[in-house]
N, C-alpha and C. Protein backbone atom coordinates (compact mmCIF):
# COMPACT_ATOMS: atom_id res chain seq x y z
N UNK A 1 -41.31 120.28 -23.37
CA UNK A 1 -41.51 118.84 -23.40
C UNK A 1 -40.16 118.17 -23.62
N UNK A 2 -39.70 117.35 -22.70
CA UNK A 2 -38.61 116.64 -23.08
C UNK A 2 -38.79 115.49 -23.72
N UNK A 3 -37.57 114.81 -24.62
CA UNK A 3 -37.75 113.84 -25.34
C UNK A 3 -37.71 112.18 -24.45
N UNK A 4 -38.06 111.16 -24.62
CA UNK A 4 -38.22 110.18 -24.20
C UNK A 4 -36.34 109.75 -24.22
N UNK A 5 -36.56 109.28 -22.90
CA UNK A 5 -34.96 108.53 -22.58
C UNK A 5 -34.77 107.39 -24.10
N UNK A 6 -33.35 107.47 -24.56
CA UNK A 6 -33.30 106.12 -25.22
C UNK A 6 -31.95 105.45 -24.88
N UNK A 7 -31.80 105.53 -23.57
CA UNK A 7 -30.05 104.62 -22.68
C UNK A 7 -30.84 102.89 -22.96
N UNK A 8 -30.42 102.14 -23.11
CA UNK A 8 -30.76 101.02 -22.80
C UNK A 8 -29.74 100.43 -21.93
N UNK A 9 -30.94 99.99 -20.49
CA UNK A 9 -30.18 98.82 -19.58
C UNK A 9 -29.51 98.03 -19.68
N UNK A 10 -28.05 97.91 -19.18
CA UNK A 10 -27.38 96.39 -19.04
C UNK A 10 -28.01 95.50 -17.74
N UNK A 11 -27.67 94.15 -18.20
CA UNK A 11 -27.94 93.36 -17.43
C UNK A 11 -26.88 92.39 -17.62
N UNK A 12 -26.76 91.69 -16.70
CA UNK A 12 -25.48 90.28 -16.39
C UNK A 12 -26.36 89.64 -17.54
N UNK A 13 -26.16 88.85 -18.11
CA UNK A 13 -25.74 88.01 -18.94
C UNK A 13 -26.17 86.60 -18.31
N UNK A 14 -27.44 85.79 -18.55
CA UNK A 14 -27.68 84.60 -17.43
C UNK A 14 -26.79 83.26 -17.63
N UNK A 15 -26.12 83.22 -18.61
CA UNK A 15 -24.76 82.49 -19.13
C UNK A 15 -23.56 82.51 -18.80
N UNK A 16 -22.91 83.83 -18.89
CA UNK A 16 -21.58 84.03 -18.65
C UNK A 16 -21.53 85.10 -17.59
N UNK A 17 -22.99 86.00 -17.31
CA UNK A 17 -23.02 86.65 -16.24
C UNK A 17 -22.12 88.52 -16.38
N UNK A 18 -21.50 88.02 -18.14
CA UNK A 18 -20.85 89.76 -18.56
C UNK A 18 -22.31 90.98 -18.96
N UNK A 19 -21.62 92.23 -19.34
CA UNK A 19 -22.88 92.52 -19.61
C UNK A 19 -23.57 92.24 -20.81
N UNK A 20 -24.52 92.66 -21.03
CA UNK A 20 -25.64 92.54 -21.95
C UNK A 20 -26.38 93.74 -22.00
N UNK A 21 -26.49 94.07 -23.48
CA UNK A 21 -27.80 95.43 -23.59
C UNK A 21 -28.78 94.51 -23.51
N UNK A 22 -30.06 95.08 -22.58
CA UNK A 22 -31.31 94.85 -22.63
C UNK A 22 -32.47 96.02 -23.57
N UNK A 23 -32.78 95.19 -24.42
CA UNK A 23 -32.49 96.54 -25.48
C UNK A 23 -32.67 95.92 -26.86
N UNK A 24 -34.01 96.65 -27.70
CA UNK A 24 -34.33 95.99 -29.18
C UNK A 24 -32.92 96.28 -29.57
N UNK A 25 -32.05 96.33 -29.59
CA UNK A 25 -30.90 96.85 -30.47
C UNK A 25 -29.99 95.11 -30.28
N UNK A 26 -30.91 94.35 -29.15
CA UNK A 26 -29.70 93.26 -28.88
C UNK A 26 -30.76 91.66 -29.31
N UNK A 27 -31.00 91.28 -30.61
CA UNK A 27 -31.66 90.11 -30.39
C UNK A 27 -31.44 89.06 -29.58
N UNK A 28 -30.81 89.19 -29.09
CA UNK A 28 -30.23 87.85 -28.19
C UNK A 28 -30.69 88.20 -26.62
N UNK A 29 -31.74 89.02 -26.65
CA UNK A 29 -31.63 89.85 -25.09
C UNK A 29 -32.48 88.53 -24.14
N UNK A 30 -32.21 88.07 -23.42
CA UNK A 30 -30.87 89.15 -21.76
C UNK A 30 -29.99 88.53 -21.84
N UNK A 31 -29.23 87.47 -23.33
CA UNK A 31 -27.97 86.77 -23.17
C UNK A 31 -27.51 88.22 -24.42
N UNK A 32 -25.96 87.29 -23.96
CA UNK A 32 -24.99 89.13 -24.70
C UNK A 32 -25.18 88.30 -25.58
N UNK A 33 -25.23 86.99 -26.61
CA UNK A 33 -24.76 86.22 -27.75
C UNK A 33 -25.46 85.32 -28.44
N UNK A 34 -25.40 84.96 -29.26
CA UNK A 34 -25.96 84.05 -29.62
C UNK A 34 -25.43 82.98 -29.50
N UNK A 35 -24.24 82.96 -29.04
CA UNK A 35 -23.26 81.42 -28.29
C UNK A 35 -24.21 81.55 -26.68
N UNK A 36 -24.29 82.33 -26.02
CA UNK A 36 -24.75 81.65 -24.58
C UNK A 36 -26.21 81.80 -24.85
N UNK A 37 -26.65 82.35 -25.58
CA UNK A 37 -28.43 81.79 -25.83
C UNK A 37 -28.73 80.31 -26.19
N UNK A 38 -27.26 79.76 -27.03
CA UNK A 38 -27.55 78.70 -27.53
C UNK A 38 -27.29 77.62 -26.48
N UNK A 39 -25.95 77.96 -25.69
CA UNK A 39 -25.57 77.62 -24.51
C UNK A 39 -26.53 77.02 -23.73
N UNK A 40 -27.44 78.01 -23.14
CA UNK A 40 -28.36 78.13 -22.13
C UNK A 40 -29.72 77.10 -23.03
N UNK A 41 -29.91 77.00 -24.19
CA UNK A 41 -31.12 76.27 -24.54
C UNK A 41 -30.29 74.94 -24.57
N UNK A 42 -28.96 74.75 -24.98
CA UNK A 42 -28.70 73.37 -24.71
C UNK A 42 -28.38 72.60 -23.49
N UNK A 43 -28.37 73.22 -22.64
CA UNK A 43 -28.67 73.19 -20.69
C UNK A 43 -30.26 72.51 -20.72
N UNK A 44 -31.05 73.49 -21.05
CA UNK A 44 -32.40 72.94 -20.66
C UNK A 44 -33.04 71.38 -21.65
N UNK A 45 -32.11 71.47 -23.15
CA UNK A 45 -32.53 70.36 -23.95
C UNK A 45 -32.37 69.31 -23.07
N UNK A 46 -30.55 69.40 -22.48
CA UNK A 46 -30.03 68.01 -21.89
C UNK A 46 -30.24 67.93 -20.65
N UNK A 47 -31.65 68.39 -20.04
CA UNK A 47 -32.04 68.53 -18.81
C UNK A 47 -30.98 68.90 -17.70
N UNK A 48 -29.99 69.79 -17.55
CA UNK A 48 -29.29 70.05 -16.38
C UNK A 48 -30.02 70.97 -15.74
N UNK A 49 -31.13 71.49 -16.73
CA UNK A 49 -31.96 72.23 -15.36
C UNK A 49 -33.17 71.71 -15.17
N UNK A 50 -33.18 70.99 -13.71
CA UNK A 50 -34.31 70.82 -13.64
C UNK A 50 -35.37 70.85 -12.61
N UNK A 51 -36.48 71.34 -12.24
CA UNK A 51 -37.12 71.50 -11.12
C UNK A 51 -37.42 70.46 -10.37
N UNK A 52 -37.06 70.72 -8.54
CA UNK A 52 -37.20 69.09 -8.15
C UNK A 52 -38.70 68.76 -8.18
N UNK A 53 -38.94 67.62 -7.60
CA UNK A 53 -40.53 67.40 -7.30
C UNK A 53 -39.66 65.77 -7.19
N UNK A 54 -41.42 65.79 -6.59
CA UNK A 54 -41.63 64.33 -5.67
C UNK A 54 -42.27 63.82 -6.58
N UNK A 55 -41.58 61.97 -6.62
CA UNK A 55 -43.14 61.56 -7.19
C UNK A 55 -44.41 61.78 -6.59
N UNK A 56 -45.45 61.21 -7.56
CA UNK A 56 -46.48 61.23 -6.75
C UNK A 56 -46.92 60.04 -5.56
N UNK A 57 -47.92 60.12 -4.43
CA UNK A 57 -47.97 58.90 -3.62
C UNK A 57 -48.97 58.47 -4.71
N UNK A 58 -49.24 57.07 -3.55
CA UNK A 58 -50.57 55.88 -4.66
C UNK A 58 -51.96 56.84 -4.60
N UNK A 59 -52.01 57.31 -3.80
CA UNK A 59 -53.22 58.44 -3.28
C UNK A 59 -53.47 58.95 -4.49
N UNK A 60 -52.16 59.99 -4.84
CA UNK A 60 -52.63 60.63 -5.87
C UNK A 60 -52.54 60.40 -6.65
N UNK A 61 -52.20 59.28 -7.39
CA UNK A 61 -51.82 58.55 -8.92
C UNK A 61 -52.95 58.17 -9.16
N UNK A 62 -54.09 57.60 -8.63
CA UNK A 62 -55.26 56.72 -8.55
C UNK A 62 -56.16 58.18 -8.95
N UNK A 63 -57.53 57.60 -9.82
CA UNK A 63 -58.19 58.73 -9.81
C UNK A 63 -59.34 58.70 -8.72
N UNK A 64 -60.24 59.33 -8.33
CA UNK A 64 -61.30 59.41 -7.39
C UNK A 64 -62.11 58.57 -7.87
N UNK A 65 -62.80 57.95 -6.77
CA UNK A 65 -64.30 57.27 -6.89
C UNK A 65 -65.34 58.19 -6.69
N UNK A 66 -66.33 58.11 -8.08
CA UNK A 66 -67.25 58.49 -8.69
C UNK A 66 -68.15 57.38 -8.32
């Protein structure tokens, strides 16, 4: 019986893009830091990321007649 692998995966880093253990050994996982974790949540606070979309038309703003 062999023993269970314990290598843990790198991965880029979705911040700075270096590596990163993916891996209980890294709380900060899949950022290498706790600077680009914080990085990356203050991106989404100050909305630079954001999904497009359309408004809606009058069609669909209005609700149905019942």
């Amino acid at each position: 019986m062999s023993e269970p692998s314990t290598a843990v995966r790198k991965v880029a880093c979705p911040a700075c893009k270096g590596p990163s253990l993916f891996g209980p050994g890294n709380p900060w996982r899949p950022f290498c830091s706790q600077r680009c974790r914080s990085a990356d949540l203050g991106a989404w606070a100050s909305e630079r990321f954001r999904v497009p979309a359309q408004a809606p038309t009058e069609d669909e703003s209005q609700p149905p007649d019942s």
